[in-house]
C-alpha atoms as a PDB file:
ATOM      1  CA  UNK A   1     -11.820  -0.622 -14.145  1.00  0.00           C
ATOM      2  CA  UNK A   2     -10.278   1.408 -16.998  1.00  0.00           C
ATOM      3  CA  UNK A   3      -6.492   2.083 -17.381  1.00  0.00           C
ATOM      4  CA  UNK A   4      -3.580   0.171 -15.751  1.00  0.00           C
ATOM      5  CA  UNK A   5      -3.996  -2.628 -13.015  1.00  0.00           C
ATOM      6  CA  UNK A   6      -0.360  -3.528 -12.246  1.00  0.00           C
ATOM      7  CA  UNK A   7       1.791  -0.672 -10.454  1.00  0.00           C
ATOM      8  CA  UNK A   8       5.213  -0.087 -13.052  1.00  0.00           C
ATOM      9  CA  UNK A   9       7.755  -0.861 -12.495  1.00  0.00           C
ATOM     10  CA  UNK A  10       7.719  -3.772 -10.060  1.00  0.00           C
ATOM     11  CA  UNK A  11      10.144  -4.497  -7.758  1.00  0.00           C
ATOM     12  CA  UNK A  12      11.730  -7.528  -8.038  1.00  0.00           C
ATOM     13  CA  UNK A  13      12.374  -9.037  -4.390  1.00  0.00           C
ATOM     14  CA  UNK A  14      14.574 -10.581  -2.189  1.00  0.00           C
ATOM     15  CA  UNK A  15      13.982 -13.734  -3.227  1.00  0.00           C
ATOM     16  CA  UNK A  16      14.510 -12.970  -6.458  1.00  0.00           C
ATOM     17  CA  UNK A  17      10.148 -12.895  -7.228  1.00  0.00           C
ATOM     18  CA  UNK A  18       7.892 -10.430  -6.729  1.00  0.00           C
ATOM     19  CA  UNK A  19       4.759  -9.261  -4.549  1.00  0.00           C
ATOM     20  CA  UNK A  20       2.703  -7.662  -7.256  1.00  0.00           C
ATOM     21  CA  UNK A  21       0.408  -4.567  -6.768  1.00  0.00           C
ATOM     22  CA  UNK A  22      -1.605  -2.313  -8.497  1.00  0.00           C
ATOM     23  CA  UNK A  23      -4.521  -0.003  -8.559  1.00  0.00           C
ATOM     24  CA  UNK A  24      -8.252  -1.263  -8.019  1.00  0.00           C
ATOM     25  CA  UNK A  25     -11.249   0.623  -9.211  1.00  0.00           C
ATOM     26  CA  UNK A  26     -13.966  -0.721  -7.427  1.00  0.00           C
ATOM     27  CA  UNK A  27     -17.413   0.558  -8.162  1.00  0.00           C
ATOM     28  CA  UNK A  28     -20.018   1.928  -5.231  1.00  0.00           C
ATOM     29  CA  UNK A  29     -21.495  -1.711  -4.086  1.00  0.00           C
ATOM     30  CA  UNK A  30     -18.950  -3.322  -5.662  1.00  0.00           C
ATOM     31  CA  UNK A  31     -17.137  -5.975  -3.921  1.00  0.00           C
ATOM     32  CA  UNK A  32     -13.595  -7.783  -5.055  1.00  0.00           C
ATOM     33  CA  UNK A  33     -14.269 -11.952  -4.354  1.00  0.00           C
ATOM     34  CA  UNK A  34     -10.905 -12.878  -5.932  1.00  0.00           C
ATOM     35  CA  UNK A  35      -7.792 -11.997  -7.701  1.00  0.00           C
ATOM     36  CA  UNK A  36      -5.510 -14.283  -9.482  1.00  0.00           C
ATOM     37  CA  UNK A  37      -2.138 -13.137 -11.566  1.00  0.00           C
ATOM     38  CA  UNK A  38       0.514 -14.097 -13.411  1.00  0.00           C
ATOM     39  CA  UNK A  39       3.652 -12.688 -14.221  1.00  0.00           C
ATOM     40  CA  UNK A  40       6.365 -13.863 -16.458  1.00  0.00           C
ATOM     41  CA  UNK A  41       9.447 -13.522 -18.313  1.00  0.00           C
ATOM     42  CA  UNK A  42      11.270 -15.819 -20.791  1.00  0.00           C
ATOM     43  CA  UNK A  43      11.917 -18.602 -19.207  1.00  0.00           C
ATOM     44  CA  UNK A  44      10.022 -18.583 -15.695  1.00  0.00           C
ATOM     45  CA  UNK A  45       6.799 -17.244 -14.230  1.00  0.00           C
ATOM     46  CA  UNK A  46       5.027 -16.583 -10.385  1.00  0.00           C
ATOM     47  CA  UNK A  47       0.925 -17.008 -10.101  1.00  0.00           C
ATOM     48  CA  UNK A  48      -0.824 -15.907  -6.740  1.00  0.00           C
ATOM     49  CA  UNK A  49      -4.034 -15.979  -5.877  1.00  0.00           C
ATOM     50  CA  UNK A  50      -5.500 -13.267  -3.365  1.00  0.00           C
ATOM     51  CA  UNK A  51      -8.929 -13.017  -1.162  1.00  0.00           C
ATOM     52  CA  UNK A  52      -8.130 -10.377   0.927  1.00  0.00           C
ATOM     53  CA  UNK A  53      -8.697  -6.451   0.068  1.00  0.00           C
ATOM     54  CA  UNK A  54      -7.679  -4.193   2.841  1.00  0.00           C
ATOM     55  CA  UNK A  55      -8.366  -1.571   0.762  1.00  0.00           C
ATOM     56  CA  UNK A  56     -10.816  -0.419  -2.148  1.00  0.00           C
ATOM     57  CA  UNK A  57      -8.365   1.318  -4.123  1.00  0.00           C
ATOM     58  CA  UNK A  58      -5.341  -1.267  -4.085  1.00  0.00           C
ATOM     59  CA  UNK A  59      -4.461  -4.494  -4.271  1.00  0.00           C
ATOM     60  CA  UNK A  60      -1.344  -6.789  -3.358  1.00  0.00           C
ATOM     61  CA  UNK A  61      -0.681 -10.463  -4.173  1.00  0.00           C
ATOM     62  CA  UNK A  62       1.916 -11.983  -2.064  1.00  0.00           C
ATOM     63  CA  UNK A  63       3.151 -15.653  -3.782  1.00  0.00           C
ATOM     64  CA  UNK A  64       5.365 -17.953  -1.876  1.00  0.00           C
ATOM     65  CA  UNK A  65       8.705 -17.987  -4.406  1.00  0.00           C
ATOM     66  CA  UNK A  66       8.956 -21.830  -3.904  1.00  0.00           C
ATOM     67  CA  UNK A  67       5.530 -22.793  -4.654  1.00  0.00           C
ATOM     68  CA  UNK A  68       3.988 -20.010  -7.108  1.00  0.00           C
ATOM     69  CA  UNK A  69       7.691 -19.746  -8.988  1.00  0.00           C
ATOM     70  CA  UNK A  70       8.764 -21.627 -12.313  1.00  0.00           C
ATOM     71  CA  UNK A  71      11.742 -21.558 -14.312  1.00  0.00           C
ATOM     72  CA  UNK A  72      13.925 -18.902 -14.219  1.00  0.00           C
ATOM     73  CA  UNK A  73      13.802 -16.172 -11.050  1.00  0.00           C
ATOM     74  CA  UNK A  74      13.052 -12.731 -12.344  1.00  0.00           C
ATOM     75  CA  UNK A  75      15.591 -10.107 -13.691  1.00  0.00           C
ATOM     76  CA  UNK A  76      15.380  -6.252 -14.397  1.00  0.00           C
ATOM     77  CA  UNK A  77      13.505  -5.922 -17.544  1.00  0.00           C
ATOM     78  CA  UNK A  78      10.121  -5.908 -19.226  1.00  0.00           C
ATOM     79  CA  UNK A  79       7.486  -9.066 -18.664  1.00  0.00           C
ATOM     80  CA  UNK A  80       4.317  -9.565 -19.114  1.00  0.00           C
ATOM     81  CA  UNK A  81       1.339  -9.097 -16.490  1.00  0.00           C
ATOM     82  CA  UNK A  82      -1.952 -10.516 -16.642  1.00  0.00           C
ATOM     83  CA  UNK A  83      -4.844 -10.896 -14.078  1.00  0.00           C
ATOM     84  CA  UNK A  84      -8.576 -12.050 -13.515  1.00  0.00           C
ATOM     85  CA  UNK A  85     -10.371 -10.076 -10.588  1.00  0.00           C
ATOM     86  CA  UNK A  86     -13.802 -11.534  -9.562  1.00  0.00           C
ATOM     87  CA  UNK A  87     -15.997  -9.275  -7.929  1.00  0.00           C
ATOM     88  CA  UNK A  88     -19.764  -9.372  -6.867  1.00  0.00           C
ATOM     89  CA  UNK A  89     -21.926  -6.126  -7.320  1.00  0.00           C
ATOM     90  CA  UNK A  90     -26.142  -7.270  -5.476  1.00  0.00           C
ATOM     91  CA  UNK A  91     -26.251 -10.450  -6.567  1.00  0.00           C
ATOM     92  CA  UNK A  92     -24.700  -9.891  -9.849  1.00  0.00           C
ATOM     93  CA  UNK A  93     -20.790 -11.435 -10.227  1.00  0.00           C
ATOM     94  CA  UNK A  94     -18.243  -9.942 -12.589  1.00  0.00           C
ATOM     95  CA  UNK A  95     -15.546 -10.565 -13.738  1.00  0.00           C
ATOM     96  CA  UNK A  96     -12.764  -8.455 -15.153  1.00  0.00           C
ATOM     97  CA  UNK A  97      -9.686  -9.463 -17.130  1.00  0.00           C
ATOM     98  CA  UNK A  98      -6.614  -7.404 -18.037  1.00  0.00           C
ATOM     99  CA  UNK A  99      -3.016  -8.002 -19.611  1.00  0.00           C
ATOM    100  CA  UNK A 100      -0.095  -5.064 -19.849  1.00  0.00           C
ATOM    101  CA  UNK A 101       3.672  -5.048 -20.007  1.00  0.00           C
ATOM    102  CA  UNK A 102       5.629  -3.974 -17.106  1.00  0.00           C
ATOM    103  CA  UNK A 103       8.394  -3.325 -16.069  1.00  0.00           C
ATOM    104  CA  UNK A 104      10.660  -5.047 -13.222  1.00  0.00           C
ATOM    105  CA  UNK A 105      13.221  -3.895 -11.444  1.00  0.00           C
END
């Protein structure tokens, strides 16, 4: 999964959070198990968690703000993106971790 995982910039909701998204590079037999991500700024943060790819070439994680939120709600800027995808190609499971700055907006 070379390259950027988070699409830039992200759009900063209605709720003042986001519903992160980004490219995914899945290998032929390769199957995505699990995504988990975290997003933050100074001063406040969202995590989701995601088991459900309706597509082999995207992803979407969809937090609840009131839950998955802490601290501060999120402001146009740069922030910080990292996620953990677990994926299962035969019987063999990988995993596949990535950090990059973004850009919200």
């Amino acid at each position: 999964m070379p390259g950027p995982r988070f699409d830039s910039p992200l759009k900063i909701n209605k709720h003042r959070c986001l519903d992160p998204t980004g490219p995914l590079a899945l290998e032929p037999g390769e199957k995505a198990l699990r995504l988990d991500i975290w997003v933050w700024q100074k001063g406040g943060g969202c995590v989701a968690v995601t088991r459900e790819f309706s597509s082999r070439r995207k992803w979407k994680a969809t937090p609840n703000p009131k839950e998955d939120h802490t601290g501060t709600m999120f402001k146009p800027g740069p922030a910080t993106a990292m996620a953990i995808l677990v994926s299962k190609k035969g019987r063999r499971t990988e995993t596949y971790q990535w950090t990059e700055g973004i850009v919200l907006e």
